[in-house]
N, C-alpha and C. Protein backbone atom coordinates (compact mmCIF):
# COMPACT_ATOMS: atom_id res chain seq x y z
N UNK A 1 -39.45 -17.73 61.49
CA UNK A 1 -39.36 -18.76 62.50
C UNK A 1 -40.53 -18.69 63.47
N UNK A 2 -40.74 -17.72 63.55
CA UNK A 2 -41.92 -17.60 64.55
C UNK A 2 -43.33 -17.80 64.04
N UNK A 3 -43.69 -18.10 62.48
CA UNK A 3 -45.08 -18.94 62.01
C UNK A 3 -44.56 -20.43 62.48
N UNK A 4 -43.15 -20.57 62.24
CA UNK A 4 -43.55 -21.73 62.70
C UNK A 4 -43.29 -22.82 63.89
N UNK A 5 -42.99 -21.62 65.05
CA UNK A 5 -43.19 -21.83 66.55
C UNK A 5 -45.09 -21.91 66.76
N UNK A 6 -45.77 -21.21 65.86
CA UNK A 6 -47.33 -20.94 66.40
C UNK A 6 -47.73 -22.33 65.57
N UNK A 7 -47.31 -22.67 64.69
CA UNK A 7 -47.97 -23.60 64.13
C UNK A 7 -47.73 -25.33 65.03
N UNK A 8 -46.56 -25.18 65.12
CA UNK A 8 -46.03 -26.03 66.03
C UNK A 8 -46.43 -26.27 67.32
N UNK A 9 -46.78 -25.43 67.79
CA UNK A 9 -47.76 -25.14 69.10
C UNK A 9 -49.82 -25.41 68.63
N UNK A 10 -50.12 -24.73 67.61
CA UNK A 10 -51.45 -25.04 67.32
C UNK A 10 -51.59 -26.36 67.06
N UNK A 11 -50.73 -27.55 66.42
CA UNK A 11 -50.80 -28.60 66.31
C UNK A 11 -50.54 -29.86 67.17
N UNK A 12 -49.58 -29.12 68.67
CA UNK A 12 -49.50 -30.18 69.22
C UNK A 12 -50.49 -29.75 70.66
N UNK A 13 -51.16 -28.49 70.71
CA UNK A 13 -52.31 -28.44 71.41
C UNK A 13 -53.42 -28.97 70.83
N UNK A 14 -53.71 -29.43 69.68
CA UNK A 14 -54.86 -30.07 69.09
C UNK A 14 -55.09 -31.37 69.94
N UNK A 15 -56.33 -31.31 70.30
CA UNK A 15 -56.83 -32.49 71.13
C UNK A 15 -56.85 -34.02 70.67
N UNK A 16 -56.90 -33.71 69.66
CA UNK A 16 -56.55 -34.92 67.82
C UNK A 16 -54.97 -35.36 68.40
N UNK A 17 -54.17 -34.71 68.37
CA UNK A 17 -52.57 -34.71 68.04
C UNK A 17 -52.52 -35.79 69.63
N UNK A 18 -52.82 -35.06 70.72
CA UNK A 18 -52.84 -35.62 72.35
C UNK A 18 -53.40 -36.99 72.20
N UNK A 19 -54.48 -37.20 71.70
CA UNK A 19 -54.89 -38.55 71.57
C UNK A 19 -54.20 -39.37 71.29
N UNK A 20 -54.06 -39.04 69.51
CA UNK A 20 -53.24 -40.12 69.09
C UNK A 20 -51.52 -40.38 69.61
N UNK A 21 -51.45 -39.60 70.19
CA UNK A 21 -49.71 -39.48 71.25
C UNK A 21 -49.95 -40.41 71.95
N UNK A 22 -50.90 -40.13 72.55
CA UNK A 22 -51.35 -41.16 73.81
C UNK A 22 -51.43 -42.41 72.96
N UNK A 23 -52.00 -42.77 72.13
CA UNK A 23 -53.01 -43.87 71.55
C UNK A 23 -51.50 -44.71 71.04
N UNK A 24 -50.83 -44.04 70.66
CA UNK A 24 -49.18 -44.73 70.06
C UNK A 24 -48.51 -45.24 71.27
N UNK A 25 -48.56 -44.35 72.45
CA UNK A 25 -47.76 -44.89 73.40
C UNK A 25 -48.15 -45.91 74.60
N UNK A 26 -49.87 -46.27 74.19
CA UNK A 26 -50.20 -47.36 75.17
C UNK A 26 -50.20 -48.29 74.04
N UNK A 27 -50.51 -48.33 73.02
CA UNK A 27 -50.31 -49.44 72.19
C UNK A 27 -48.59 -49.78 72.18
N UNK A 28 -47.87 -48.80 72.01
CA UNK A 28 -46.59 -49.57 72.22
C UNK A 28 -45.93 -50.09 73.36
N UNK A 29 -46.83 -49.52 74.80
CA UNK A 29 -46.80 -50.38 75.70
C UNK A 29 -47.47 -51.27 76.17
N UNK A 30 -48.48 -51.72 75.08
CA UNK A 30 -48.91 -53.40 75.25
C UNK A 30 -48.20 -54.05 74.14
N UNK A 31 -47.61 -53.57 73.14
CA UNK A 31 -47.20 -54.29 72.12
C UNK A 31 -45.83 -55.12 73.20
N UNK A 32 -44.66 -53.60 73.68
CA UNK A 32 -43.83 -54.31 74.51
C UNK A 32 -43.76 -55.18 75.39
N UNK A 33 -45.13 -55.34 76.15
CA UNK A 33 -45.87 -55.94 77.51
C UNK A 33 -46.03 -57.54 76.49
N UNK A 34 -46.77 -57.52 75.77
CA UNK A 34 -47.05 -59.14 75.32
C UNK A 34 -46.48 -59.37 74.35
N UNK A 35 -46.19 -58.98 73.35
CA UNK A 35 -45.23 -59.60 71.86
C UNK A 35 -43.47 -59.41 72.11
N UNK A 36 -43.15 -58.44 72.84
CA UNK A 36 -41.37 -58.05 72.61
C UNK A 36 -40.86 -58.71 73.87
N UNK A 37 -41.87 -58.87 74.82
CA UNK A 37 -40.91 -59.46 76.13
C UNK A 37 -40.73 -60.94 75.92
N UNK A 38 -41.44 -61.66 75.28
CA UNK A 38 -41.13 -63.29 74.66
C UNK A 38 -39.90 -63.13 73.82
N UNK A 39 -39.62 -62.01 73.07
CA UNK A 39 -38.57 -62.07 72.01
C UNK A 39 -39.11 -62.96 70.98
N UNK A 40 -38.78 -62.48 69.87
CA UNK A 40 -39.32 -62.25 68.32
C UNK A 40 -38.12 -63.58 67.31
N UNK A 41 -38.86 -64.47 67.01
CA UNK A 41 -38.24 -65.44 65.76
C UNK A 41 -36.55 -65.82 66.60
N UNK A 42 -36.96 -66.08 67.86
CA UNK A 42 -36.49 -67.13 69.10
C UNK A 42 -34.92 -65.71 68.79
N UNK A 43 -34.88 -65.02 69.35
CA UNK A 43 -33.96 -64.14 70.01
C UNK A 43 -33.86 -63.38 71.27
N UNK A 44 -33.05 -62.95 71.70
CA UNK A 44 -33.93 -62.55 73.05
C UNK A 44 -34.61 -61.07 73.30
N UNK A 45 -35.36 -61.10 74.29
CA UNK A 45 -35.89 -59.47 74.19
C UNK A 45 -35.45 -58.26 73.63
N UNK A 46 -34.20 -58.08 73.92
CA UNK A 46 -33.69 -56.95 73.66
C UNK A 46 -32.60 -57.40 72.72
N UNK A 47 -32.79 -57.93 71.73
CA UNK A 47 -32.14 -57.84 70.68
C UNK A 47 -32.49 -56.80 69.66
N UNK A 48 -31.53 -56.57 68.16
CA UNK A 48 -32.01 -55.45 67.45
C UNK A 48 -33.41 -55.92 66.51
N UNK A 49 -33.49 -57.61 66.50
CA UNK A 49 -34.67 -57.59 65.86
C UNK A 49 -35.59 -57.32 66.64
N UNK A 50 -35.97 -57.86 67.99
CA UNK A 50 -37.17 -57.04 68.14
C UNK A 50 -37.48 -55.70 68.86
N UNK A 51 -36.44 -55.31 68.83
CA UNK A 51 -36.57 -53.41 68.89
C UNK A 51 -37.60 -53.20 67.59
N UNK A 52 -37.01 -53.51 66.01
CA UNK A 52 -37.23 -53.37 64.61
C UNK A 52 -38.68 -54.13 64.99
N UNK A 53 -39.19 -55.25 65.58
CA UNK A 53 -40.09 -55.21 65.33
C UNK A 53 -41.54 -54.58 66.15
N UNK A 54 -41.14 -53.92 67.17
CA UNK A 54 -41.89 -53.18 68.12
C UNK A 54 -41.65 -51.77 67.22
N UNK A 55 -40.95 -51.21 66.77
CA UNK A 55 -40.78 -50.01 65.77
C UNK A 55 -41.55 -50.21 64.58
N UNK A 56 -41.89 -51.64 63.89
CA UNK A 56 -42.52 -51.70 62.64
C UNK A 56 -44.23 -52.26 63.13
N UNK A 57 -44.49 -52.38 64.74
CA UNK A 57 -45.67 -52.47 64.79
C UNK A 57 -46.55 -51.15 64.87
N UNK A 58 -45.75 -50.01 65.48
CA UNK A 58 -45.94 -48.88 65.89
C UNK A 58 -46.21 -47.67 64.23
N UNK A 59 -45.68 -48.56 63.08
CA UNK A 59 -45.69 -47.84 62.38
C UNK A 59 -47.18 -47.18 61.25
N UNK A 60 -47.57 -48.03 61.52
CA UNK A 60 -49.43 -47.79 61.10
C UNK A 60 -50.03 -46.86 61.93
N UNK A 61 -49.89 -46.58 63.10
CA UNK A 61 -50.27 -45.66 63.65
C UNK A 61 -49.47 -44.44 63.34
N UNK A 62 -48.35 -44.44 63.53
CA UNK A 62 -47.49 -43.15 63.37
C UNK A 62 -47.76 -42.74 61.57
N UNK A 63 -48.26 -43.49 60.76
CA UNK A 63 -48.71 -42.92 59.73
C UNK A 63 -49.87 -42.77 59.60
N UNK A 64 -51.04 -42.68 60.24
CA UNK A 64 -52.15 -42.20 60.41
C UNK A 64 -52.13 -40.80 61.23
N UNK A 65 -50.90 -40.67 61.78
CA UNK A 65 -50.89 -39.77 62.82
C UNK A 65 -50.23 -38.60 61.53
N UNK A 66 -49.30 -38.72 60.57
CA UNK A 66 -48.82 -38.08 59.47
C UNK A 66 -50.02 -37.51 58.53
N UNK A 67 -51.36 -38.78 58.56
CA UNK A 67 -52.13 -38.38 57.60
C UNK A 67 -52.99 -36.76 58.51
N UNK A 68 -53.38 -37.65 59.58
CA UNK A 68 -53.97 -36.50 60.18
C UNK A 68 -53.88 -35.27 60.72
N UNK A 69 -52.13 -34.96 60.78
CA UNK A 69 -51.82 -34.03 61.01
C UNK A 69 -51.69 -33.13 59.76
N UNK A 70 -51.42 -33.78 58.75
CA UNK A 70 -51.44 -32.89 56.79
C UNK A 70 -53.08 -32.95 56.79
N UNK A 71 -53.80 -33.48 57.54
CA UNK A 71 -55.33 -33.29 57.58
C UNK A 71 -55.77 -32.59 58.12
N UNK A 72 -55.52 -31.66 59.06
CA UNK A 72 -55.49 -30.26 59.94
C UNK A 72 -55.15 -29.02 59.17
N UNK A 73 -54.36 -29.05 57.84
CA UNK A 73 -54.36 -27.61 56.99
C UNK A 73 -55.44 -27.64 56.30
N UNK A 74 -56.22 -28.88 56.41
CA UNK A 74 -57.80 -28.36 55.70
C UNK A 74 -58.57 -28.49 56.31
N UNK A 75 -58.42 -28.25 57.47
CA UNK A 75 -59.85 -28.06 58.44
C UNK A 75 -60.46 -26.76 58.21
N UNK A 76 -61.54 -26.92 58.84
CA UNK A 76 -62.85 -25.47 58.88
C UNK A 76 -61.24 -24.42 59.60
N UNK A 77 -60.79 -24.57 61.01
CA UNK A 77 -59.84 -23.72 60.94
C UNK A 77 -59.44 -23.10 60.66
N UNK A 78 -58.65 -23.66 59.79
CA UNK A 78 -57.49 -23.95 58.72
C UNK A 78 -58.26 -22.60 58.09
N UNK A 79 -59.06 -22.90 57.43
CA UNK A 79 -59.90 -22.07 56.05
C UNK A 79 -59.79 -20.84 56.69
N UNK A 80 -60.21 -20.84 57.66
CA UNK A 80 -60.60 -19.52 58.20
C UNK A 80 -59.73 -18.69 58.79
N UNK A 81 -58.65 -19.18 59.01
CA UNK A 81 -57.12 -18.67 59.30
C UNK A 81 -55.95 -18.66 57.97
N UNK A 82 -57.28 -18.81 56.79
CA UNK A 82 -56.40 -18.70 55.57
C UNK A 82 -56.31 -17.34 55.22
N UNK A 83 -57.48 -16.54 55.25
CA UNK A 83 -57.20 -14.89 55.31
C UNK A 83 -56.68 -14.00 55.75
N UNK A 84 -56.09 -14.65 57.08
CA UNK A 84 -55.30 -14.07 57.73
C UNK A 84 -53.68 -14.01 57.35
N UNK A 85 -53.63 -15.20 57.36
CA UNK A 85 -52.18 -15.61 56.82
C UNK A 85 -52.00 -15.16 55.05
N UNK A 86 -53.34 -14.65 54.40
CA UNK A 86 -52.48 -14.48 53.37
C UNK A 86 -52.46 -12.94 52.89
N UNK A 87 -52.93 -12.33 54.23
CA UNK A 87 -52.75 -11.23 54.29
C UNK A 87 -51.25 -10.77 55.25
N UNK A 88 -50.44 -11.98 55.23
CA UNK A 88 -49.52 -12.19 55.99
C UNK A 88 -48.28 -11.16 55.19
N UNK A 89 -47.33 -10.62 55.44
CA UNK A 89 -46.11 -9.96 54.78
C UNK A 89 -45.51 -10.93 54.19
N UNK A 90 -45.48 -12.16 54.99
CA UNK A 90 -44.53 -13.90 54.28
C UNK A 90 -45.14 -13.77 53.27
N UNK A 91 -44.02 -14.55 52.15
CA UNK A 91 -44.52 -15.30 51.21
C UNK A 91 -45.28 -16.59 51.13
N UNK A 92 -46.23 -17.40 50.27
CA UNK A 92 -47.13 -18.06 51.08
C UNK A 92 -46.29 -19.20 50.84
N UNK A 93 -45.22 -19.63 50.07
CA UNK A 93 -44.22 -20.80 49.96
C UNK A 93 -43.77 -20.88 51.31
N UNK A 94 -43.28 -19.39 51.79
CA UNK A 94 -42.50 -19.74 53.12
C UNK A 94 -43.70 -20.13 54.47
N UNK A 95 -44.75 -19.95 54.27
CA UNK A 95 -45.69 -20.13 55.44
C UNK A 95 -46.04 -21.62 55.24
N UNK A 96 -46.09 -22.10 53.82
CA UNK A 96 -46.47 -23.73 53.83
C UNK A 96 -45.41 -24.40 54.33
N UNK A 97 -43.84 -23.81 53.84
CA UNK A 97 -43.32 -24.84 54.28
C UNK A 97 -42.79 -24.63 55.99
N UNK A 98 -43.30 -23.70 56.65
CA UNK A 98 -43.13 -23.78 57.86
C UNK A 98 -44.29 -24.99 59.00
N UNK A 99 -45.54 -24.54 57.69
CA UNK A 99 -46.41 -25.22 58.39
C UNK A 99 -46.42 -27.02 58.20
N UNK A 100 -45.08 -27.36 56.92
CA UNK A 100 -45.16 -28.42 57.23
C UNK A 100 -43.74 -29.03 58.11
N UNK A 101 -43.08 -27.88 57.88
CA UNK A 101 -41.85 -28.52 58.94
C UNK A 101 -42.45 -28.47 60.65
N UNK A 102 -43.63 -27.92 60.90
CA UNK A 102 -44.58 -28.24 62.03
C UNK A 102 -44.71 -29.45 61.94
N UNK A 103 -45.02 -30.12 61.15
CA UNK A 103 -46.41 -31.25 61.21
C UNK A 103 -44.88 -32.23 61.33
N UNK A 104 -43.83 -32.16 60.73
CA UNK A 104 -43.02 -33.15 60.85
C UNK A 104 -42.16 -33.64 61.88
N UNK A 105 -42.43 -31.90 62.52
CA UNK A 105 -41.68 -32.14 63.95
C UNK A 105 -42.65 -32.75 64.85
N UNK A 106 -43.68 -32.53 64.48
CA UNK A 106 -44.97 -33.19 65.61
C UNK A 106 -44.98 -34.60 65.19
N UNK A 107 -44.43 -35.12 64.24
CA UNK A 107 -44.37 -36.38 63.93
C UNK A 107 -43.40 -36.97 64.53
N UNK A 108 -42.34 -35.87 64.30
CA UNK A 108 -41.06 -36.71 64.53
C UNK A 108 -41.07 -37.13 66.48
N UNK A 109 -41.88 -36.15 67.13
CA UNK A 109 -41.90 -36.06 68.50
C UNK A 109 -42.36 -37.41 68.77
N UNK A 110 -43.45 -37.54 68.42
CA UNK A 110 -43.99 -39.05 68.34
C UNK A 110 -43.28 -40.18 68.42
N UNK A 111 -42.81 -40.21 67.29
CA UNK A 111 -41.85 -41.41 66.92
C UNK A 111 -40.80 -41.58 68.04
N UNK A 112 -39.93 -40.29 68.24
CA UNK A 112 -39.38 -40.55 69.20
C UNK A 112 -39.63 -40.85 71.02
N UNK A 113 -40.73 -40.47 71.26
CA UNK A 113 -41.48 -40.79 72.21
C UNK A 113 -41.94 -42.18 72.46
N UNK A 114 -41.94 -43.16 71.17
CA UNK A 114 -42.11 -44.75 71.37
C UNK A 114 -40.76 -44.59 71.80
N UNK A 115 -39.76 -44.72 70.73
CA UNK A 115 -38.27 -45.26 70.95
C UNK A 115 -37.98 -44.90 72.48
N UNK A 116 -38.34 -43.85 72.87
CA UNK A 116 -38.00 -43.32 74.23
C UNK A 116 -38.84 -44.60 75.08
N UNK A 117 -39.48 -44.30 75.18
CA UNK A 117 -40.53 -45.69 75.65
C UNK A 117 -40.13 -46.99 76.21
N UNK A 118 -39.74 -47.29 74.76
CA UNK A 118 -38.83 -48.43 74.71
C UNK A 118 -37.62 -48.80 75.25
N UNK A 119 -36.58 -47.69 75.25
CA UNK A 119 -35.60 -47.72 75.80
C UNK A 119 -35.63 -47.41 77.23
N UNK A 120 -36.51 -46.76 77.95
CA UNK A 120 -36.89 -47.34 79.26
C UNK A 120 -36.99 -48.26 79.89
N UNK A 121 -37.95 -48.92 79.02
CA UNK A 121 -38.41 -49.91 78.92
C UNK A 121 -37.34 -51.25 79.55
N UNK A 122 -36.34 -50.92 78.04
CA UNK A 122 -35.30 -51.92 78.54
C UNK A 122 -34.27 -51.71 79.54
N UNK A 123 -33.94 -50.38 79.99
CA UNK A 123 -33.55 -50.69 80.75
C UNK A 123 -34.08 -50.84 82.39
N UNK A 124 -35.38 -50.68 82.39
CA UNK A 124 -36.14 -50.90 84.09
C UNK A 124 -36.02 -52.73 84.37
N UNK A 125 -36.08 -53.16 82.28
CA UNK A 125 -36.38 -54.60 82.81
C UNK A 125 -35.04 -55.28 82.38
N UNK A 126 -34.87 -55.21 81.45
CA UNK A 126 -33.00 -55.74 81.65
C UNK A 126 -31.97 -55.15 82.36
N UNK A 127 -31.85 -53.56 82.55
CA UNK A 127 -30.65 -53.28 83.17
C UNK A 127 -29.97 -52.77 81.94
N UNK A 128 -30.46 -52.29 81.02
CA UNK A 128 -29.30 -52.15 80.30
C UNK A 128 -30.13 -51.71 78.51
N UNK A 129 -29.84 -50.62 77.89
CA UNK A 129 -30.39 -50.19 76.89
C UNK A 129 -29.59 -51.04 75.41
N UNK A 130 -28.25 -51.38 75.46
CA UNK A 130 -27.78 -51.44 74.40
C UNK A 130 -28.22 -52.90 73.78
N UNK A 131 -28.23 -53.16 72.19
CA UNK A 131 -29.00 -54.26 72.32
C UNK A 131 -27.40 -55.36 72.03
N UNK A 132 -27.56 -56.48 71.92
CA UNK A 132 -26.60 -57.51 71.74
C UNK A 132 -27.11 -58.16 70.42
């Protein structure tokens, strides 16, 4: 558990990872700002379609953010912290798959960090999170 507290930590201190966090969460707060506050195919704001569709604009980024984080076990880094680790006592099955249940939780943080967003969102400006 503890490769993959360090890995989890090396990936969401990556200056890469901070960006694109950032880069997801002002884009989903202009997406909310001009496309979701009109409400989406004449419903109103906070209905479940356009939650779904502020979640499916956000989603091109949050998979670039997947590519680039499985793009960080082959960095120069990476390489060079491969001798270390495989001079590790772990087995190297158990170190990959720690290092990718990292990358998924750093994903998953993301993702939930729009939805969080969002649900602020609605309730500073409707009063109220649940959708109708």
């Amino acid at each position: 558990m503890t490769v993959f507290f360090i890995e989890l930590r090396r990936l969401a201190a990556h200056r890469l990872y901070a960006a694109l966090l950032a880069l997801v969460l002002l884009y989903g707060r202009h997406v909310m700002h001009t496309r979701i506050i009109l409400g989406i195919g004449g419903t109103a704001p906070f209905s479940a379609l356009s939650f779904g569709t502020y979640l499916l604009n956000l989603l091109p980024l949050l998979a670039l953010l997947a590519v680039l984080l499985a793009a960080q076990f082959l960095s120069p880094s990476a390489r060079a912290l491969r001798a270390l680790t495989q001079a590790a006592p772990y087995p190297p099955a158990r170190l990959r798959a720690a290092r990718g249940l990292a990358a998924a939780c750093a994903l998953l943080f993301a993702a939930l960090a729009s939805a969080a967003y969002a649900l602020v969102f609605y309730a500073i400006t409707f009063g109220r999170i649940f959708f109708s």
